[in-house]
C-alpha atoms as a PDB file:
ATOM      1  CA  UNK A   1       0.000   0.000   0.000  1.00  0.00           C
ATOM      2  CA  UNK A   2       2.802   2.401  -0.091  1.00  0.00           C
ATOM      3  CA  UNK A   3       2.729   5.695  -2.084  1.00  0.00           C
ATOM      4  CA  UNK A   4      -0.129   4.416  -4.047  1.00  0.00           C
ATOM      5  CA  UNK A   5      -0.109   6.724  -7.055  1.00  0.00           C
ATOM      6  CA  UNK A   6      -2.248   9.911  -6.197  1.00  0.00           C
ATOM      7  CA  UNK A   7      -4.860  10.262  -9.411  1.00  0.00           C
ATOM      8  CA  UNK A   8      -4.334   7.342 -11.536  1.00  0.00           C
ATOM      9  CA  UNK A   9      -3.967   3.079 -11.523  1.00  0.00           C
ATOM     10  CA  UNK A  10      -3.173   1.145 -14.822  1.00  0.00           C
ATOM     11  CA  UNK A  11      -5.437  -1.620 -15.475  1.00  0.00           C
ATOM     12  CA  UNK A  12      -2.942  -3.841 -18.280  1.00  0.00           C
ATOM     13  CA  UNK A  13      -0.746  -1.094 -20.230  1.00  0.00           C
ATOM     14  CA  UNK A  14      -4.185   1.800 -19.938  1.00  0.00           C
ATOM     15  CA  UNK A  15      -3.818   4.247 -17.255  1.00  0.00           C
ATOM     16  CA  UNK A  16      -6.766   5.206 -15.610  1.00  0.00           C
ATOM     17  CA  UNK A  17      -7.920   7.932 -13.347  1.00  0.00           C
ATOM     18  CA  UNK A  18      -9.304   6.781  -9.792  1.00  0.00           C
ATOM     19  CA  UNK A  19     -13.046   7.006  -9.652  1.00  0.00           C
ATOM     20  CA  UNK A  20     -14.559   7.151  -6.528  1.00  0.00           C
ATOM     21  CA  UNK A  21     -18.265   8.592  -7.383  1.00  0.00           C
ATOM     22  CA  UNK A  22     -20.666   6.210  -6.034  1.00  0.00           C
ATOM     23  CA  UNK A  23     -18.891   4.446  -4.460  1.00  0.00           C
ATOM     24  CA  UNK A  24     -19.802   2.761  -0.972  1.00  0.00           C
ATOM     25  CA  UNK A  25     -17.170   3.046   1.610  1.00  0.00           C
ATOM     26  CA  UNK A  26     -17.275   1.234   5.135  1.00  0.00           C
ATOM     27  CA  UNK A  27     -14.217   2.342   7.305  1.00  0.00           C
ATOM     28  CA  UNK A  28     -13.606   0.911  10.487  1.00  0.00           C
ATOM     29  CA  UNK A  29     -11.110   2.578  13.109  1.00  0.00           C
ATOM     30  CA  UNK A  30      -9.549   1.430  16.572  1.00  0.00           C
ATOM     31  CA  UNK A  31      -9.609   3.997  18.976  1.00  0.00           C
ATOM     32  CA  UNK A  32      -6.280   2.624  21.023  1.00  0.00           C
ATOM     33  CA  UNK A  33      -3.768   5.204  20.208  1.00  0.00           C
ATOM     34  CA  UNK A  34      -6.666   7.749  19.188  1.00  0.00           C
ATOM     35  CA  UNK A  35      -4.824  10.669  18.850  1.00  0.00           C
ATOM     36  CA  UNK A  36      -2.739   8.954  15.716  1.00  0.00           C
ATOM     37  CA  UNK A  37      -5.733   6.700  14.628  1.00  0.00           C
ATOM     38  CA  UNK A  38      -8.028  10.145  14.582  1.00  0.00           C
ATOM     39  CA  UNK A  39      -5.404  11.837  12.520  1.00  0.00           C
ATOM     40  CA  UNK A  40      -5.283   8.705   9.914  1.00  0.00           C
ATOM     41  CA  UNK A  41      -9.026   8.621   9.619  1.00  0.00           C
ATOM     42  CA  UNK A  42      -8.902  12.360   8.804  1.00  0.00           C
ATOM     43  CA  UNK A  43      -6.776  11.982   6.340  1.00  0.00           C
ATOM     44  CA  UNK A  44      -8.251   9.077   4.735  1.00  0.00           C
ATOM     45  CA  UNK A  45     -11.788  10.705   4.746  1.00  0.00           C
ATOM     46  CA  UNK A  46      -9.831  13.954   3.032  1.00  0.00           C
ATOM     47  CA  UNK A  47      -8.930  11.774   0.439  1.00  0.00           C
ATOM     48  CA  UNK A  48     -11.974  10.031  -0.650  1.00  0.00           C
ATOM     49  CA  UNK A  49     -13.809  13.342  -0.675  1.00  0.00           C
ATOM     50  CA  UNK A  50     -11.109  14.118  -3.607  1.00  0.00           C
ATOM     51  CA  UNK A  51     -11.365  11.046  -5.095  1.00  0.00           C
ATOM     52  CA  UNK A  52     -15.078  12.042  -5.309  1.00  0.00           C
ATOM     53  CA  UNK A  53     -16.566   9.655  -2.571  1.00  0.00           C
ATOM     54  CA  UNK A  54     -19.528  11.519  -0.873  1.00  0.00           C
ATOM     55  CA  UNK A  55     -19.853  11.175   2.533  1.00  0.00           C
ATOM     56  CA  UNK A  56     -23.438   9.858   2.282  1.00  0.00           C
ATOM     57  CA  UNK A  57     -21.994   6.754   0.976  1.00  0.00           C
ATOM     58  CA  UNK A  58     -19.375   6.325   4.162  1.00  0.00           C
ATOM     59  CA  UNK A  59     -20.094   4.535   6.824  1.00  0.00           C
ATOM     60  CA  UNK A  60     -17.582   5.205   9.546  1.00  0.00           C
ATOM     61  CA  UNK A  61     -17.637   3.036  12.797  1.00  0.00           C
ATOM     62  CA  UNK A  62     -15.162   2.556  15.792  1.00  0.00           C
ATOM     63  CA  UNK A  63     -13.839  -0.521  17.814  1.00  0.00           C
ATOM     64  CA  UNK A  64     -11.333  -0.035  20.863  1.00  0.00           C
ATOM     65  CA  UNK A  65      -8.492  -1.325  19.264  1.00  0.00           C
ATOM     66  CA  UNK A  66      -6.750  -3.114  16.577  1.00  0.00           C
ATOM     67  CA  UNK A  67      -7.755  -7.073  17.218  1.00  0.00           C
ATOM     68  CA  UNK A  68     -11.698  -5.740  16.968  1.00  0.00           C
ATOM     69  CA  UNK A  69     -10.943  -4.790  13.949  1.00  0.00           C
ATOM     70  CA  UNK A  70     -11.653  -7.772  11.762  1.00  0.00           C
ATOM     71  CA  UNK A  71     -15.342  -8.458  13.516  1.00  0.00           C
ATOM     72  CA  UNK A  72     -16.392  -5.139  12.599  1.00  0.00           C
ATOM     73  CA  UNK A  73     -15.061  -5.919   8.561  1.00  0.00           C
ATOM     74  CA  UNK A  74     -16.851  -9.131   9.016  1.00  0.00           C
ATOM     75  CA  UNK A  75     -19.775  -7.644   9.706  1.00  0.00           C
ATOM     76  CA  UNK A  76     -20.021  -5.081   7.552  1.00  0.00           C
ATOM     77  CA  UNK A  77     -18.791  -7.392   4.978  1.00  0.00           C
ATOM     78  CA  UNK A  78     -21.723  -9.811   5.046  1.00  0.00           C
ATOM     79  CA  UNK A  79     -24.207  -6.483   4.951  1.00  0.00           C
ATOM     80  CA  UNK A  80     -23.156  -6.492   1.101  1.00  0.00           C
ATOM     81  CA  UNK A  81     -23.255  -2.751   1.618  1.00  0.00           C
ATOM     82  CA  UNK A  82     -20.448  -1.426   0.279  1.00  0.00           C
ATOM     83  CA  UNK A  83     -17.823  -1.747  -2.624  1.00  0.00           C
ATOM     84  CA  UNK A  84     -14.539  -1.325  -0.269  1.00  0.00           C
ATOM     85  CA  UNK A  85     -13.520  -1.486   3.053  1.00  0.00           C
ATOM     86  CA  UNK A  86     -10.599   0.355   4.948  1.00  0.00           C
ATOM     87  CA  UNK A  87      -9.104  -0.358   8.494  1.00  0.00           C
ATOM     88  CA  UNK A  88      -7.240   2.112  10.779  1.00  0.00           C
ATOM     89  CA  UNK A  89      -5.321   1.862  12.977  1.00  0.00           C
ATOM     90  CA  UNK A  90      -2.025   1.718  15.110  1.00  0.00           C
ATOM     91  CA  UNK A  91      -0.364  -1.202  17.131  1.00  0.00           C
ATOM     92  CA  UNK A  92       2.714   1.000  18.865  1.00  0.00           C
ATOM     93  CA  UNK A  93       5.712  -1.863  20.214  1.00  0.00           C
ATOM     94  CA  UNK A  94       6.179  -2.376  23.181  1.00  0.00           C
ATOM     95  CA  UNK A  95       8.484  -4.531  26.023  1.00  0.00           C
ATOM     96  CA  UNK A  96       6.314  -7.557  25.413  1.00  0.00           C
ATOM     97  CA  UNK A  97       5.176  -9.863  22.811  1.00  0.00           C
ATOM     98  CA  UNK A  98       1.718  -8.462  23.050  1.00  0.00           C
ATOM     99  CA  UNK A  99       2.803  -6.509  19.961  1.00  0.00           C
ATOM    100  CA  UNK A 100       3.120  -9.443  17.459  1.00  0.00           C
ATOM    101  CA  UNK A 101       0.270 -11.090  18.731  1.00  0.00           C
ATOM    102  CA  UNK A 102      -2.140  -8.019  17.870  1.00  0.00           C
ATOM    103  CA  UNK A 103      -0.358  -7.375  14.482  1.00  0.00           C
ATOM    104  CA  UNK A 104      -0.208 -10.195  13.278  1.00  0.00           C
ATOM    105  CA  UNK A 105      -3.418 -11.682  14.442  1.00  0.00           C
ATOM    106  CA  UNK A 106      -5.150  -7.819  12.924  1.00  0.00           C
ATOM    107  CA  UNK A 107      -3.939  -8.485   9.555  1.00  0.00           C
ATOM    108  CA  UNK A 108      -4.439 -12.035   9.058  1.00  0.00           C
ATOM    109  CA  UNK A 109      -7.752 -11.467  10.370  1.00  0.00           C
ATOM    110  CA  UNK A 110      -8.209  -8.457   7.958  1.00  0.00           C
ATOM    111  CA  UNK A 111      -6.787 -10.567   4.904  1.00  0.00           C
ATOM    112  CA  UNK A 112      -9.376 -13.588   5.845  1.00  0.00           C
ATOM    113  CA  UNK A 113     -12.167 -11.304   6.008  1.00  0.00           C
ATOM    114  CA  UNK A 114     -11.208  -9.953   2.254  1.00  0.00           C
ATOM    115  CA  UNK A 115     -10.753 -13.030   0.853  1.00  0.00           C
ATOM    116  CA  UNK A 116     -13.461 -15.143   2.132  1.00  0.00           C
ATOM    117  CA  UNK A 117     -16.140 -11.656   1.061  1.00  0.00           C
ATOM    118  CA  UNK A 118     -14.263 -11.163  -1.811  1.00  0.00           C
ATOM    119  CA  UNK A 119     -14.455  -7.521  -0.961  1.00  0.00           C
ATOM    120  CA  UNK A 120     -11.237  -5.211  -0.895  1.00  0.00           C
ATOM    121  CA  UNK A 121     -10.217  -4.093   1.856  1.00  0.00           C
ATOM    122  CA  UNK A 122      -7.339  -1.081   2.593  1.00  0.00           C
ATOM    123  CA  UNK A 123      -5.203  -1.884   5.450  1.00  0.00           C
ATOM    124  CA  UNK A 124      -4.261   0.546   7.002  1.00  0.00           C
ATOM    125  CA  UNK A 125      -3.143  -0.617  10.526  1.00  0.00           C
ATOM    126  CA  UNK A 126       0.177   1.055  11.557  1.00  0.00           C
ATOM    127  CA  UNK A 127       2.703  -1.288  13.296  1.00  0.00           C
ATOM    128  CA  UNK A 128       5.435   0.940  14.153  1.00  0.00           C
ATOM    129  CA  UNK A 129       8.291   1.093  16.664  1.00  0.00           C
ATOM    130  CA  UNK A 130       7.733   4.032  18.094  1.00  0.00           C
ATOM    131  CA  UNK A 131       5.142   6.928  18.121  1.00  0.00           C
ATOM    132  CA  UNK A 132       7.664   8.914  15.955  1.00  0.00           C
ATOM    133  CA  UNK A 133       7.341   6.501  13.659  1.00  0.00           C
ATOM    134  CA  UNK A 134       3.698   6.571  13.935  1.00  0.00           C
ATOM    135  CA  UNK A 135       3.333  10.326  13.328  1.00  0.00           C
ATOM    136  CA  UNK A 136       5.696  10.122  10.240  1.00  0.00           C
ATOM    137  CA  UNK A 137       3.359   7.920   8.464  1.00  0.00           C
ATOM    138  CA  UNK A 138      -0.368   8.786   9.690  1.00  0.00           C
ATOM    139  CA  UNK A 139      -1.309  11.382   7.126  1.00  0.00           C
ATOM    140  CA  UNK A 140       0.206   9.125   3.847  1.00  0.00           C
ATOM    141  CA  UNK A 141      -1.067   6.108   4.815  1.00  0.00           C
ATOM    142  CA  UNK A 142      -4.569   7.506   5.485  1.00  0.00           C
ATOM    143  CA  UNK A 143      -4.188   9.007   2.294  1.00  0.00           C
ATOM    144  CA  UNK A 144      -2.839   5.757   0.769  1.00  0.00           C
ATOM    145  CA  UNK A 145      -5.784   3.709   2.219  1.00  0.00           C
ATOM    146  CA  UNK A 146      -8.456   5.563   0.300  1.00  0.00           C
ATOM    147  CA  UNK A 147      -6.679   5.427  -2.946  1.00  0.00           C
ATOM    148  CA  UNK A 148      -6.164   1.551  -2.228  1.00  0.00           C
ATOM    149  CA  UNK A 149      -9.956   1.323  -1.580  1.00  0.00           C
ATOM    150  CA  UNK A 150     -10.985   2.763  -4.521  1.00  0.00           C
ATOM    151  CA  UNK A 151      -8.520   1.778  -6.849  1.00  0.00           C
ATOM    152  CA  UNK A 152      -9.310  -1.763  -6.035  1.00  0.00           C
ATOM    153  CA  UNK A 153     -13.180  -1.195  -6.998  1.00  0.00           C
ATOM    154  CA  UNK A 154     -12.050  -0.200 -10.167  1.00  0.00           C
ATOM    155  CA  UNK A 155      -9.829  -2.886 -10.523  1.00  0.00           C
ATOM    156  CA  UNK A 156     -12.361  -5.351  -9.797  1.00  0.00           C
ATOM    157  CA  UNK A 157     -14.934  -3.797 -11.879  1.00  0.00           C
ATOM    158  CA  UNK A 158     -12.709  -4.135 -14.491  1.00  0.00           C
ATOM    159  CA  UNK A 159     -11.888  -7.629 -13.833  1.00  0.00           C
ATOM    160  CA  UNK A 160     -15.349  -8.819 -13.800  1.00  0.00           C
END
């Protein structure tokens, strides 16, 4: 997902511009680290308003933290409501192993949740070192996370 291209995706050798009218967006965010996973959301939502997403057609809901992530995907999932998903949010390191146990058990979870609704879905769950690392990357993967989301409708549109 990183520095997906700003305006465009190429589908074969045609480049195309990223479409987002219409489009039905569910977004799910963890609100551990909120500060961080606020600032990613904004961002994200920024972006799909220029990629022409109205806000009618988000749906923007919040879990308290990164492992309740993949239930709330699930469900929204099997709604059949929307055309993309997008998950936020930020697993920070710390002195115990707690920290691969909720990153990797968030993105398998998010992965198995894509592939079994055969519905794209933008991760966009931070697992950084540090919270310096974290702020560094909030804003362009937010960014990065709605471009993913839509470019992947596209993609599949064209696909099918």
């Amino acid at each position: 997902m990183q520095d997906a291209d700003t305006q465009t995706t190429i589908f074969g050798n045609t480049v195309a511009e990223l479409v987002g009218e219409n489009l039905r967006i569910g977004i799910v965010q963890a609100r551990f680290n909120a500060a961080l996973t606020d600032r990613l959301a904004q961002a994200c939502l920024a972006e799909l308003e220029l990629l022409g997403v109205s806000a009618k057609h988000i749906e923007h809901v919040s879990v308290p933290g990164a492992l309740e992530i993949p239930i709330a995907l699930q469900a929204m999932a099997r709604r059949k409501d929307f055309d993309a998903l997008i998950a936020l949010g930020c697993i920070i390191r710390g002195e115990t192993y707690h920290f691969e146990l909720v990153s990797n058990e968030s993105g398998a979870g998010v992965t198995r949740i894509s592939l079994d609704h055969a519905i794209p879905i933008a991760n966009a769950i931070l697992t950084v070192e540090n919270e310096d690392q974290a702020w560094a990357r909030v804003d362009d993967k937010g960014r990065d996370a709605a471009r993913v989301a839509v470019e992947m409708v596209n993609l599949m549109e064209e696909l099918s």
